[in-house]
Protein backbone atom coordinates (compact mmCIF):
# COMPACT_ATOMS: atom_id res chain seq x y z
CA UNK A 1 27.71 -1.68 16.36
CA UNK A 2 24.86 -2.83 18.86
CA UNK A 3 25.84 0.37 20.74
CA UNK A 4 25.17 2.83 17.76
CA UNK A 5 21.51 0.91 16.72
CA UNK A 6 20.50 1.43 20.12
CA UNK A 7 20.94 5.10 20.22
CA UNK A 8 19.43 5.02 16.88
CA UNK A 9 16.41 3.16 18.30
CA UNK A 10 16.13 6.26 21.50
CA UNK A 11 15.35 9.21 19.07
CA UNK A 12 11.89 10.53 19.07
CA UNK A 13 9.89 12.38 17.40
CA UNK A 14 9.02 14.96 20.32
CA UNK A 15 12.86 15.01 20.38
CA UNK A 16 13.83 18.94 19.86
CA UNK A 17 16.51 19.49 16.82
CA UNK A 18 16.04 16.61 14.48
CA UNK A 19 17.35 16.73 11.00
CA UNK A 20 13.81 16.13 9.64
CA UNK A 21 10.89 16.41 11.79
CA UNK A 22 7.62 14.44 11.53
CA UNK A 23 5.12 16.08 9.89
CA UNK A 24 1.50 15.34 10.86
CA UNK A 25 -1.98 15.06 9.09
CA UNK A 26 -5.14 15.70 10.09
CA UNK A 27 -8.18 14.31 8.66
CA UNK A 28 -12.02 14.74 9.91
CA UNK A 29 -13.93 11.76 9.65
CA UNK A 30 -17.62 13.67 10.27
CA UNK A 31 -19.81 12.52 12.83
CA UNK A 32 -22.61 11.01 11.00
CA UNK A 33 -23.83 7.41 11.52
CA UNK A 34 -25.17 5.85 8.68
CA UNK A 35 -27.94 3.26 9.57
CA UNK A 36 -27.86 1.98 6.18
CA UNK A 37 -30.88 1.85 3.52
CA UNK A 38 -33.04 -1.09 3.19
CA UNK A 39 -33.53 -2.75 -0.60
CA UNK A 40 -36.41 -5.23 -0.20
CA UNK A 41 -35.60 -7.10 2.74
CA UNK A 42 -31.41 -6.49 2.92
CA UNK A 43 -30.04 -3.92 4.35
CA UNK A 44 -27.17 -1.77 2.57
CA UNK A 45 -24.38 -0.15 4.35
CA UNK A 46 -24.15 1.37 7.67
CA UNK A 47 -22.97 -1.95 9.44
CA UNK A 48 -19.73 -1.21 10.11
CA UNK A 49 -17.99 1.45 12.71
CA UNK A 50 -15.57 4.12 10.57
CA UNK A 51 -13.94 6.27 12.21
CA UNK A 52 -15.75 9.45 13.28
CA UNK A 53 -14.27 12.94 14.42
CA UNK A 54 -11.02 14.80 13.66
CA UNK A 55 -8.13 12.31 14.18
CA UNK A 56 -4.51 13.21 12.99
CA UNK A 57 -2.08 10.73 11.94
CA UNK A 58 2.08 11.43 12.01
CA UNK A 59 3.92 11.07 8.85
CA UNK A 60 7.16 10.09 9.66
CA UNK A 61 8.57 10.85 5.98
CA UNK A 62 6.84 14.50 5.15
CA UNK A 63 10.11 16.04 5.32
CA UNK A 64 12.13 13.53 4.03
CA UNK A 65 13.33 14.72 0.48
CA UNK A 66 13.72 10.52 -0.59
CA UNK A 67 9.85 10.60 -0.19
CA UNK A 68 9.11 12.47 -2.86
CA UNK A 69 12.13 11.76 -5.01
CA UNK A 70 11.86 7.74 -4.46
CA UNK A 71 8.55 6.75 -3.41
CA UNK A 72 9.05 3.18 -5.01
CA UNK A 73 11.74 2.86 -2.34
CA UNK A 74 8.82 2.61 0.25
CA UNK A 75 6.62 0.72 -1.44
CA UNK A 76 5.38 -2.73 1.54
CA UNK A 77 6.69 -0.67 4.30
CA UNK A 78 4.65 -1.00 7.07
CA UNK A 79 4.06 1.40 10.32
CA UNK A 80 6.92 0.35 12.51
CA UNK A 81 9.55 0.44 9.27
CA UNK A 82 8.51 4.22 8.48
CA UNK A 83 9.44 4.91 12.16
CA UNK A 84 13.12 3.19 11.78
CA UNK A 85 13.91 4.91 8.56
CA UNK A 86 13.14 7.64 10.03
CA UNK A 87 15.23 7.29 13.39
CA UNK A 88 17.82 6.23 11.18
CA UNK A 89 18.10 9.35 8.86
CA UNK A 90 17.64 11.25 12.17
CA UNK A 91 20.99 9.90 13.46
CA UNK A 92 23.06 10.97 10.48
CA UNK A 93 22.28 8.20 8.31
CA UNK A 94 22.02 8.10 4.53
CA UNK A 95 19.31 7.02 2.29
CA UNK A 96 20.63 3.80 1.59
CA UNK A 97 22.20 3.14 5.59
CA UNK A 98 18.70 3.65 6.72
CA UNK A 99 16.74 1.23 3.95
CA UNK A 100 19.25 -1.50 5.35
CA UNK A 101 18.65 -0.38 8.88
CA UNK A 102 15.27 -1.01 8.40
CA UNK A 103 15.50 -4.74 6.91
CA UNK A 104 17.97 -5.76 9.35
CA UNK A 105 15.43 -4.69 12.41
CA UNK A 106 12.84 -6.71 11.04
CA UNK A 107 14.73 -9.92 11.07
């Protein structure tokens, strides 16, 4: 069994023939810098550093079917548990084999 979660654990996304590839996002941030607006003697906004720019982001599950069907099935995963359910269904696994792949990793 070890055998079969580590090949599980090898597949990538820039892997070439994947049962469902990662889809990506991209999302433009703008390039202002607020410097914030002074009320009296406080000043509002512009303290922190957001993100500026065009940045994309992968989505592990944008052509997973489950994803759109089930979306309460992902609800408190975090980064790294998208990324096993997805290497899981990658490697032939079902809906429900991959969920349980994905809570035994994280013990």
């Amino acid at each position: 069994m070890d055998q079969k979660y580590s090949a599980i654990l090898k597949i990538s996304p820039t892997d070439e023939n994947l049962r469902f590839p990662v889809g990506y996002e991209e999302v433009n941030w703008g390039n202002s810098r607020g410097q914030g607006k002074r009320s009296g003697r406080m000043v509002r906004g512009g303290m922190a550093d957001p993100p500026r720019g065009k940045r994309r982001y992968i989505r592990y599950l944008a052509n997973i079917p489950e994803a759109i069907t089930h979306p309460e099935d992902f609800n408190g995963f975090q980064d790294e548990m998208f990324l096993r359910y997805w290497q899981c269904r990658n490697a032939g696994g079902t809906h429900e084999e991959a969920i349980c792949f994905v809570f035994l990793q994280e013990r």
